[in-house]
PDB file of N, CA and C in Angstrom:
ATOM      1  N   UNK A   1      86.471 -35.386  -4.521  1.00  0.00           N
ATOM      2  CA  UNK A   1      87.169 -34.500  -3.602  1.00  0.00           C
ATOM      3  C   UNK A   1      86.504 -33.131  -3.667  1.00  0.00           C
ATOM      4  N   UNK A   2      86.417 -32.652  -2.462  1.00  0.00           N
ATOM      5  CA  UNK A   2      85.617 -31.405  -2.527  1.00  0.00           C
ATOM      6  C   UNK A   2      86.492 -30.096  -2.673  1.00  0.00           C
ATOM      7  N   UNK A   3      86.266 -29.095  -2.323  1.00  0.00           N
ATOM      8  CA  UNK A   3      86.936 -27.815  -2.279  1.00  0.00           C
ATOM      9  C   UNK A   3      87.873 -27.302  -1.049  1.00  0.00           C
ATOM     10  N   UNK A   4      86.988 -28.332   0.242  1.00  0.00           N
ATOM     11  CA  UNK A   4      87.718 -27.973   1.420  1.00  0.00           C
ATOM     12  C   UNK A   4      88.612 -29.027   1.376  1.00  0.00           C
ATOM     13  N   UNK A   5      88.253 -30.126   0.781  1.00  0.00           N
ATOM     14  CA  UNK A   5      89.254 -31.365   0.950  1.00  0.00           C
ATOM     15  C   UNK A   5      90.539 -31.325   0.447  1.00  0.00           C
ATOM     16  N   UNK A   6      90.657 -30.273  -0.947  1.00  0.00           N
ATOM     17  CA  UNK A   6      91.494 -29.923  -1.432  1.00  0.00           C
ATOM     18  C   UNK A   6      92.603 -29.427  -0.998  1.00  0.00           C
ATOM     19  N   UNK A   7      92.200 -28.184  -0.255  1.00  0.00           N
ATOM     20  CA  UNK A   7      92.437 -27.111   0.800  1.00  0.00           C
ATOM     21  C   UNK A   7      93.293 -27.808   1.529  1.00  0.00           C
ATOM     22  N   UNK A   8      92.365 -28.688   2.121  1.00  0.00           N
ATOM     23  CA  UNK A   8      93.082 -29.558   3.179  1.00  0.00           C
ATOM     24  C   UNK A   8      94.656 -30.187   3.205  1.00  0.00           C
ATOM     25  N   UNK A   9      94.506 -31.045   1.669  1.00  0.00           N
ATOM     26  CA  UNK A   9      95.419 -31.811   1.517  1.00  0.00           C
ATOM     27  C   UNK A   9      96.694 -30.510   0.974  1.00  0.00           C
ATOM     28  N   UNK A  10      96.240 -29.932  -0.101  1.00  0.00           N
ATOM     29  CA  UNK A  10      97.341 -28.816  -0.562  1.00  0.00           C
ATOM     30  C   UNK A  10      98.306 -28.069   0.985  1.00  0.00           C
ATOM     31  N   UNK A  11      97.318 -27.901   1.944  1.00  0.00           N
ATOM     32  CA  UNK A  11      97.586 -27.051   3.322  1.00  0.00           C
ATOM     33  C   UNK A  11      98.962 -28.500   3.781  1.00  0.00           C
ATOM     34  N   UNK A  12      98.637 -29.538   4.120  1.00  0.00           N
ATOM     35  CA  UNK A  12      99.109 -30.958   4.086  1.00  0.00           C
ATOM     36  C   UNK A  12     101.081 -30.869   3.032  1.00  0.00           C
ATOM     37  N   UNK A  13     100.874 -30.879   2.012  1.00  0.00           N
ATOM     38  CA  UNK A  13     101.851 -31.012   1.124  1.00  0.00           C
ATOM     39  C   UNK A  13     102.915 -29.977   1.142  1.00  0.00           C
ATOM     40  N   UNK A  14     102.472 -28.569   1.296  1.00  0.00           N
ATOM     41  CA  UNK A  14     103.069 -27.689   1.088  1.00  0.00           C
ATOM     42  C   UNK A  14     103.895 -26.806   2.334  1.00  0.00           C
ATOM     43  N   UNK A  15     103.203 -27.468   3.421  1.00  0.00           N
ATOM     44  CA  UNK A  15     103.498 -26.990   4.721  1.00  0.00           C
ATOM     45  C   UNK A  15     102.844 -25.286   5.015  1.00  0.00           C
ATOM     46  N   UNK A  16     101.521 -25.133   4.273  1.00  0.00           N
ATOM     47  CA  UNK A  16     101.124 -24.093   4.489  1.00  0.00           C
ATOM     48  C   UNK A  16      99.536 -24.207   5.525  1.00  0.00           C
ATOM     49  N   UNK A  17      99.562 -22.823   6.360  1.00  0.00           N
ATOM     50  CA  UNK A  17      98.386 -23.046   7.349  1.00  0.00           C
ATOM     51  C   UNK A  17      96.873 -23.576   6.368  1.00  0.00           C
ATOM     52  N   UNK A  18      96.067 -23.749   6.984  1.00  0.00           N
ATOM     53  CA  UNK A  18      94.699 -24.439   5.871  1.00  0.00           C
ATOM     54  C   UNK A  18      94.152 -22.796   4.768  1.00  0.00           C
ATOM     55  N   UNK A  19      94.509 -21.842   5.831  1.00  0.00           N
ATOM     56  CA  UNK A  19      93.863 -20.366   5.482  1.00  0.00           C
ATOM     57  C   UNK A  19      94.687 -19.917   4.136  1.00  0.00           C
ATOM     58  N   UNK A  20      95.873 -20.345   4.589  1.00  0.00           N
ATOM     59  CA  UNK A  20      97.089 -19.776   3.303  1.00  0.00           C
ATOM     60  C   UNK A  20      96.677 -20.670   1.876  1.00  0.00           C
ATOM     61  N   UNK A  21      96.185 -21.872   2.198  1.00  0.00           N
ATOM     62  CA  UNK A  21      96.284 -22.855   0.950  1.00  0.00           C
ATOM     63  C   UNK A  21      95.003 -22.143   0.515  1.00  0.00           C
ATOM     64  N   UNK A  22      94.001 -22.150   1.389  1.00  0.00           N
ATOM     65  CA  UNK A  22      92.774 -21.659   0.638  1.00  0.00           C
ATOM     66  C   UNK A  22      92.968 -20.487   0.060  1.00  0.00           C
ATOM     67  N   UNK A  23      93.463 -19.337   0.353  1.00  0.00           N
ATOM     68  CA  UNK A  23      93.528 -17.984   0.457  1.00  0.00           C
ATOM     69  C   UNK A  23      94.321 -18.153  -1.630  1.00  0.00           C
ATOM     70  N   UNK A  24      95.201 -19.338  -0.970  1.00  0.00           N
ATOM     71  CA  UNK A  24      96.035 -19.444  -2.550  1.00  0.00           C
ATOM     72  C   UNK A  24      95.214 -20.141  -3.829  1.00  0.00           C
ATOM     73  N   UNK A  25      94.424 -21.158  -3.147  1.00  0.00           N
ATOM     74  CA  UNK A  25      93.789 -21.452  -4.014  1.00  0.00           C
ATOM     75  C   UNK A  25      92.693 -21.210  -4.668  1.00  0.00           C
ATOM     76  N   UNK A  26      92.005 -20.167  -3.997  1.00  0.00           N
ATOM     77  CA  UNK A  26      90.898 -19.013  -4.215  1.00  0.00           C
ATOM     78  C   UNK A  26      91.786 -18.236  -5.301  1.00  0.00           C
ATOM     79  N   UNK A  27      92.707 -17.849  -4.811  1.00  0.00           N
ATOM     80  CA  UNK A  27      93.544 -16.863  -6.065  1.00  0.00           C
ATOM     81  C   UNK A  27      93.487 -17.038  -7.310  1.00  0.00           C
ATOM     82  N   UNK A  28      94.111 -18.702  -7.417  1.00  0.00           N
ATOM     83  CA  UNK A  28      94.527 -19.065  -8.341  1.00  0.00           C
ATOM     84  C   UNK A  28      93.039 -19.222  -9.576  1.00  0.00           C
ATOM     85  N   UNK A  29      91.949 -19.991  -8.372  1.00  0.00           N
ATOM     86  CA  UNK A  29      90.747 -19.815  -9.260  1.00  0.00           C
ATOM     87  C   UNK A  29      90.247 -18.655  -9.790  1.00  0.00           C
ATOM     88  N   UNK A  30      90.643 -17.581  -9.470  1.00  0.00           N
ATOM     89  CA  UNK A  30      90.115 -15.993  -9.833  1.00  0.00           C
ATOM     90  C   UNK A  30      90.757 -15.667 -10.531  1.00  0.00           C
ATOM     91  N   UNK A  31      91.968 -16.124 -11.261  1.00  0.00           N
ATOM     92  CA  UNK A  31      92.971 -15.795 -11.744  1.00  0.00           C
ATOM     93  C   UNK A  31      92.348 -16.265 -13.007  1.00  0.00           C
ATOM     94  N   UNK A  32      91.898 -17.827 -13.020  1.00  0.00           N
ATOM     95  CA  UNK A  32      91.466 -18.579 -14.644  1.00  0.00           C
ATOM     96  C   UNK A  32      90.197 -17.801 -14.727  1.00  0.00           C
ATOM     97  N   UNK A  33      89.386 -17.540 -13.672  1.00  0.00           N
ATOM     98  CA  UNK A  33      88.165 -16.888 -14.401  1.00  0.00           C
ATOM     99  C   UNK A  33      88.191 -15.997 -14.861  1.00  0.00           C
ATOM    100  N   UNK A  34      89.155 -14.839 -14.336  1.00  0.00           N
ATOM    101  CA  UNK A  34      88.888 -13.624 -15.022  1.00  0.00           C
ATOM    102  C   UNK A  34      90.135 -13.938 -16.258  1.00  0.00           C
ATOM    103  N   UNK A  35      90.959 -14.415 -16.661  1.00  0.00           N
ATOM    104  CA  UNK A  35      91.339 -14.724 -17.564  1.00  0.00           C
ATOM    105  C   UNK A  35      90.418 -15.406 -18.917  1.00  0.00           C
ATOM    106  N   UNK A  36      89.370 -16.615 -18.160  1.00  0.00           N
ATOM    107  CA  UNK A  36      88.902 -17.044 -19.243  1.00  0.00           C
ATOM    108  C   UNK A  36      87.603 -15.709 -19.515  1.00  0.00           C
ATOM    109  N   UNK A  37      87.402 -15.037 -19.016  1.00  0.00           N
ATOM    110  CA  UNK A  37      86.249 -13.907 -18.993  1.00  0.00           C
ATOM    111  C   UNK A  37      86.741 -13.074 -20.102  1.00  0.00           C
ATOM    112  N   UNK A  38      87.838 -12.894 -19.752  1.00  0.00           N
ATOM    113  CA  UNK A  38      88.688 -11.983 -21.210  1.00  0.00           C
ATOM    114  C   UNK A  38      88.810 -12.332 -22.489  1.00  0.00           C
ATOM    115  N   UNK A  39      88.649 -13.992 -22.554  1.00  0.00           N
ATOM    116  CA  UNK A  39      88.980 -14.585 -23.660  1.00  0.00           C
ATOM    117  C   UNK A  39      90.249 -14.969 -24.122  1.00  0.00           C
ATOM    118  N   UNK A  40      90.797 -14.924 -23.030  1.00  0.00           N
ATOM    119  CA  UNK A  40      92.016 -15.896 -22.883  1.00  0.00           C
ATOM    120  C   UNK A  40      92.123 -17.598 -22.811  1.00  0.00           C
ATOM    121  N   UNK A  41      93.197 -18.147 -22.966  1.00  0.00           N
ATOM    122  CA  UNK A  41      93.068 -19.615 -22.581  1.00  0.00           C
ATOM    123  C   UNK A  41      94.359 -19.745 -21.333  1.00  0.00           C
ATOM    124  N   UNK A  42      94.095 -20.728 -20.595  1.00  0.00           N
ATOM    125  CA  UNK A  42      95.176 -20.661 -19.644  1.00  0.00           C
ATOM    126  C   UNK A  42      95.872 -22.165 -19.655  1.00  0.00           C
ATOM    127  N   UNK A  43      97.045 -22.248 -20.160  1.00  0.00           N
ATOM    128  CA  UNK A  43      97.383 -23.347 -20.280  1.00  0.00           C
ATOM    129  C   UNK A  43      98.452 -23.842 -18.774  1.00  0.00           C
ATOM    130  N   UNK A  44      98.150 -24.819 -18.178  1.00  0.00           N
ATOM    131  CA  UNK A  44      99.463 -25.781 -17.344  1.00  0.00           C
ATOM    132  C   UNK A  44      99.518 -26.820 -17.910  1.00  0.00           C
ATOM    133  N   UNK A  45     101.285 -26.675 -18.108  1.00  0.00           N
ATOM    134  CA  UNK A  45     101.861 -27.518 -18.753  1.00  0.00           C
ATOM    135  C   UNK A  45     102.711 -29.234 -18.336  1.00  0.00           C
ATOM    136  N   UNK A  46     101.124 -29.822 -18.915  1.00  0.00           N
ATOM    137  CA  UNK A  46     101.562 -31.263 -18.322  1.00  0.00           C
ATOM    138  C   UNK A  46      99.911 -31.286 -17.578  1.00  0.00           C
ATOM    139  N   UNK A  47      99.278 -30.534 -17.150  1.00  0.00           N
ATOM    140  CA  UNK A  47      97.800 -30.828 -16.554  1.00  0.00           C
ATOM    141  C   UNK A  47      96.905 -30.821 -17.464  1.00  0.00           C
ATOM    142  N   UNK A  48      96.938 -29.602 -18.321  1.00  0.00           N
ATOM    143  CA  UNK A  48      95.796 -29.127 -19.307  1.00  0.00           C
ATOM    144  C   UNK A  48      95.176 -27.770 -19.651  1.00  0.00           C
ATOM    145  N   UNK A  49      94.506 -27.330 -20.249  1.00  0.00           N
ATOM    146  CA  UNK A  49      94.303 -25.826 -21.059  1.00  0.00           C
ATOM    147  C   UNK A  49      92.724 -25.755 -20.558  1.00  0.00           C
ATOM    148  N   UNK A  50      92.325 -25.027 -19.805  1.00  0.00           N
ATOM    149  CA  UNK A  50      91.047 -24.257 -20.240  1.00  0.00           C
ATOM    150  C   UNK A  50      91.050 -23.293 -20.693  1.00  0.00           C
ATOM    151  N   UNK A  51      89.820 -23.329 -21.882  1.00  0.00           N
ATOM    152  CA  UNK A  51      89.794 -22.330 -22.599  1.00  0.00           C
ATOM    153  C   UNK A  51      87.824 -21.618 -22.746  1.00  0.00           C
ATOM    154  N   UNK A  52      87.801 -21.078 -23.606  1.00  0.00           N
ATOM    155  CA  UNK A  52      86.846 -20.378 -23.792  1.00  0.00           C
ATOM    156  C   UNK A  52      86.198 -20.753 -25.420  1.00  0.00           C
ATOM    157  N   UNK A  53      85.028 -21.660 -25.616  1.00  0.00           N
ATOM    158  CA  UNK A  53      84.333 -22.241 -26.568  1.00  0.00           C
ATOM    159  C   UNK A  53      82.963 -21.402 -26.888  1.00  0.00           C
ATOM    160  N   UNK A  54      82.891 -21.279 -28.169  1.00  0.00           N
ATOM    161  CA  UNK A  54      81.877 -20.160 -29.024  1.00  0.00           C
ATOM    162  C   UNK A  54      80.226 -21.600 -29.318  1.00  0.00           C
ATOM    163  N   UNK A  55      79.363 -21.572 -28.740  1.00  0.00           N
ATOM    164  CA  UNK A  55      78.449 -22.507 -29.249  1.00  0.00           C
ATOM    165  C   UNK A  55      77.510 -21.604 -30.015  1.00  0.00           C
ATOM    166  N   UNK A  56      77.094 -22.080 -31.124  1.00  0.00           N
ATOM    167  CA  UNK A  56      76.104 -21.232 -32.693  1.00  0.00           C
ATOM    168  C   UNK A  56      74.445 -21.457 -31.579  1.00  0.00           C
ATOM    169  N   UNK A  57      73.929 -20.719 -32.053  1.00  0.00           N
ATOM    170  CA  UNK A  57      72.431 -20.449 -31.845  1.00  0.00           C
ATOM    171  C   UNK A  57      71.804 -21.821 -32.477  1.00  0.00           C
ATOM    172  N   UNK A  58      70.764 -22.562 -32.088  1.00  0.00           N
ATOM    173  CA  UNK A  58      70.851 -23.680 -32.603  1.00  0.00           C
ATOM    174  C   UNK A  58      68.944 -23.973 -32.180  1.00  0.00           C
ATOM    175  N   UNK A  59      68.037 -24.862 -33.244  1.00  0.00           N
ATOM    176  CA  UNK A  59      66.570 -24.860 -32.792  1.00  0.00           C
ATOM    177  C   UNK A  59      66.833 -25.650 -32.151  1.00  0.00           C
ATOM    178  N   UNK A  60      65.756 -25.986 -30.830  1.00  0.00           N
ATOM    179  CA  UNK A  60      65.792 -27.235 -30.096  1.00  0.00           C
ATOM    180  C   UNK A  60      64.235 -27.468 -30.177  1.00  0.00           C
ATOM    181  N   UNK A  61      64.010 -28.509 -29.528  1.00  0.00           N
ATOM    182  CA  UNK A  61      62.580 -28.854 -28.764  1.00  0.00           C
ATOM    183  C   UNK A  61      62.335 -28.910 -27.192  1.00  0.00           C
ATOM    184  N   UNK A  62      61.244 -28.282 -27.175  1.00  0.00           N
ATOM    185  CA  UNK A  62      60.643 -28.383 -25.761  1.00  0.00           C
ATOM    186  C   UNK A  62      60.531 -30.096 -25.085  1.00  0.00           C
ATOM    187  N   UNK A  63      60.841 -30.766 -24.274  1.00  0.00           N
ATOM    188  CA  UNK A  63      60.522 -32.045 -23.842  1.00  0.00           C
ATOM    189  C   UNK A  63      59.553 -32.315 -23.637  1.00  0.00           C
ATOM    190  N   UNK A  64      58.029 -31.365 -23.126  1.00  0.00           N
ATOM    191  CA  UNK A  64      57.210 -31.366 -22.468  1.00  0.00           C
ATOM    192  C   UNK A  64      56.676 -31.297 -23.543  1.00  0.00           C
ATOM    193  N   UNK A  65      56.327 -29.983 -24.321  1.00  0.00           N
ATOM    194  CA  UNK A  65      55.066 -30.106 -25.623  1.00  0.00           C
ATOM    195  C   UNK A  65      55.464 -30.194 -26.876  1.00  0.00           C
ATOM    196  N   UNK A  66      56.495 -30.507 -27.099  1.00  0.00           N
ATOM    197  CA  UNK A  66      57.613 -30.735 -28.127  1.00  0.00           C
ATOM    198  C   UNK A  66      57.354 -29.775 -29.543  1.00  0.00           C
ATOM    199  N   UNK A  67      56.653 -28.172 -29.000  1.00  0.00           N
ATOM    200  CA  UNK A  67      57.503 -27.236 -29.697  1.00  0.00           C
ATOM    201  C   UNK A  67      58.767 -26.656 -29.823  1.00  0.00           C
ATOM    202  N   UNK A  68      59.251 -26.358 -31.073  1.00  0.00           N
ATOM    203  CA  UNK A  68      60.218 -25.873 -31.130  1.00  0.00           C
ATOM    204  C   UNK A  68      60.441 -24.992 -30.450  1.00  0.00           C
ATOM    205  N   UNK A  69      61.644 -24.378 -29.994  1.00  0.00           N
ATOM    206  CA  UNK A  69      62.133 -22.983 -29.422  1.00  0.00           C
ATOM    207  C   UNK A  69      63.777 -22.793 -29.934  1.00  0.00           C
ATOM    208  N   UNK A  70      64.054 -21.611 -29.470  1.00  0.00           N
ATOM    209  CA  UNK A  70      65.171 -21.002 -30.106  1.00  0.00           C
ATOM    210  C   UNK A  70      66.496 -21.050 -29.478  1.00  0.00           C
ATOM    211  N   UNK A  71      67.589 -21.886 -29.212  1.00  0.00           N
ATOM    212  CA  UNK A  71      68.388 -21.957 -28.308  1.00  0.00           C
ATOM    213  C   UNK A  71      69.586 -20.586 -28.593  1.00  0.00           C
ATOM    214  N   UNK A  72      69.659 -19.840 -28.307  1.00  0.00           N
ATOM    215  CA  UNK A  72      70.980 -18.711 -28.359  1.00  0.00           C
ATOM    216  C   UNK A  72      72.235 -19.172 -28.324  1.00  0.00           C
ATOM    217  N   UNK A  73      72.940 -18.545 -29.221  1.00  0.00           N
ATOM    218  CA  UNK A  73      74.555 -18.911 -29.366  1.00  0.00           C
ATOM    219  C   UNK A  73      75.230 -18.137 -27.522  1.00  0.00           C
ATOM    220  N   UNK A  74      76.165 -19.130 -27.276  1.00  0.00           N
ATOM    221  CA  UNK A  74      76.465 -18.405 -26.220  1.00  0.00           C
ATOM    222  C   UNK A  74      78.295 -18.970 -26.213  1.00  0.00           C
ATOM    223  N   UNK A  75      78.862 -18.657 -24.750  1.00  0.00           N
ATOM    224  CA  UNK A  75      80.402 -19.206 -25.260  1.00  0.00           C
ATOM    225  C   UNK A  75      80.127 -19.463 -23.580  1.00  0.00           C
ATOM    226  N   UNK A  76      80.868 -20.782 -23.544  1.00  0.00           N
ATOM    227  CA  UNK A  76      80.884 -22.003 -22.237  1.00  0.00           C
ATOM    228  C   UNK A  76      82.616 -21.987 -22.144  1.00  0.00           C
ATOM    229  N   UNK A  77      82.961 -22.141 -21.406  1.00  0.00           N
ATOM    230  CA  UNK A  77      84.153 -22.533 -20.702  1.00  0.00           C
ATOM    231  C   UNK A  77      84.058 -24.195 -20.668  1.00  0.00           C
ATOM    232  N   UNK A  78      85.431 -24.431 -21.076  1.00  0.00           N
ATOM    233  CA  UNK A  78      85.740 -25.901 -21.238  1.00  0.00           C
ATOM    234  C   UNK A  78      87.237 -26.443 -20.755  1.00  0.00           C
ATOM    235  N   UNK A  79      87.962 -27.374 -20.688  1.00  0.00           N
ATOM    236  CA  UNK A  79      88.800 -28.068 -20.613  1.00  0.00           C
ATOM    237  C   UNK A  79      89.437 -29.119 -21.160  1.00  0.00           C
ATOM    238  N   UNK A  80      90.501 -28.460 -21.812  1.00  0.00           N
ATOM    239  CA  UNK A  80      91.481 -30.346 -22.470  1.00  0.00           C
ATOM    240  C   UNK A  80      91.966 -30.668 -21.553  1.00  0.00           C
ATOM    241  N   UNK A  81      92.293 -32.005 -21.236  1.00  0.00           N
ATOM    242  CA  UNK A  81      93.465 -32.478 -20.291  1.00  0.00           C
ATOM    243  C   UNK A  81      94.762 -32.464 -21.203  1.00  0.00           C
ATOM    244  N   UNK A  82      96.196 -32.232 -20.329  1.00  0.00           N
ATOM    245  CA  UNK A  82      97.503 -32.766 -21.182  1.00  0.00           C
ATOM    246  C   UNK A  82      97.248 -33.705 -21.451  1.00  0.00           C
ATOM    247  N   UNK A  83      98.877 -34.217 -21.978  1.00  0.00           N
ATOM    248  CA  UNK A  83      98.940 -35.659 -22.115  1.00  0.00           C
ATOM    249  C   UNK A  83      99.641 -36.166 -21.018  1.00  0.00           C
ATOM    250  N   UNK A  84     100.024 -35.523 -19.694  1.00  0.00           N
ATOM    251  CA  UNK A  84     100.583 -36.131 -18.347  1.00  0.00           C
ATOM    252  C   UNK A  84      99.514 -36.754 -18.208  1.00  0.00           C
ATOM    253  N   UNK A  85      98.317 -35.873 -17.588  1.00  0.00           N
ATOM    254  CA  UNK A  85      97.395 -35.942 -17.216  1.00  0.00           C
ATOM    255  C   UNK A  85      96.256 -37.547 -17.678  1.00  0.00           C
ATOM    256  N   UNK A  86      96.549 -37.399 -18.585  1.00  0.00           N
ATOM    257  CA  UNK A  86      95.769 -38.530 -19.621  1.00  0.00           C
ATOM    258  C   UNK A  86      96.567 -39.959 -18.830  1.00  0.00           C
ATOM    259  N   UNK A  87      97.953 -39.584 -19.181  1.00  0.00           N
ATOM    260  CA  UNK A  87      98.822 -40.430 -18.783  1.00  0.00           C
ATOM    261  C   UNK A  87      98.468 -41.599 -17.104  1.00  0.00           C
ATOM    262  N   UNK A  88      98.425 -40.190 -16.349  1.00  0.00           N
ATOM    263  CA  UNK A  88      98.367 -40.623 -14.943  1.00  0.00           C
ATOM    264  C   UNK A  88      97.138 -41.431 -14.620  1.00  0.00           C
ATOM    265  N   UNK A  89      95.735 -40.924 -15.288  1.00  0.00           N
ATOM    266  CA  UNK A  89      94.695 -41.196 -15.215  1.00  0.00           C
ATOM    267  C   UNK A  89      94.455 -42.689 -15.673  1.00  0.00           C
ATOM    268  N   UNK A  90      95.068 -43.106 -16.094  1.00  0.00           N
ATOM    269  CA  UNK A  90      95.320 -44.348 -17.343  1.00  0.00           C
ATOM    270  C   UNK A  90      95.659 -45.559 -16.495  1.00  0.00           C
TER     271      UNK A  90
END
């Protein structure tokens, strides 16, 4: 499902125009990013938590000439699912 498809169906369910669902669901995504940007976690309860994960600096290898190089610690954004979620999927 894509982003507009989303749109679509949410616009569908809620009885809102396609502009309002998007307009809301743009929100809502700006809402977890700049939350997870802060270093927050954002939990819905019964869907799942994204949060904000610390990865260590770590050596790797090149694929091509298979010297080493230096990979940098950095922090990735991630996702648990609930256990609804798990549930439904099942």
């Amino acid at each position: 499902m894509t982003k507009s498809e989303l749109i679509e169906e949410l616009a569908q369910r809620s009885d809102l125009t396609k502009r309002a669902a998007g307009d809301a669901l743009n929100a809502m995504l700006d809402i977890i990013t700049e939350s997870l940007a802060k270093g927050d976690k954002v939990t819905l309860t019964g869907f799942g938590t994204f949060l904000v994960r610390q990865r260590a600096a770590r050596m790797g290898r090149n694929p091509q000439t298979g010297d080493p190089l230096h990979i940098p610690a950095q922090t990735t954004p991630a996702f648990r699912a609930g256990s609804a979620l798990k549930e439904s999927v099942r």
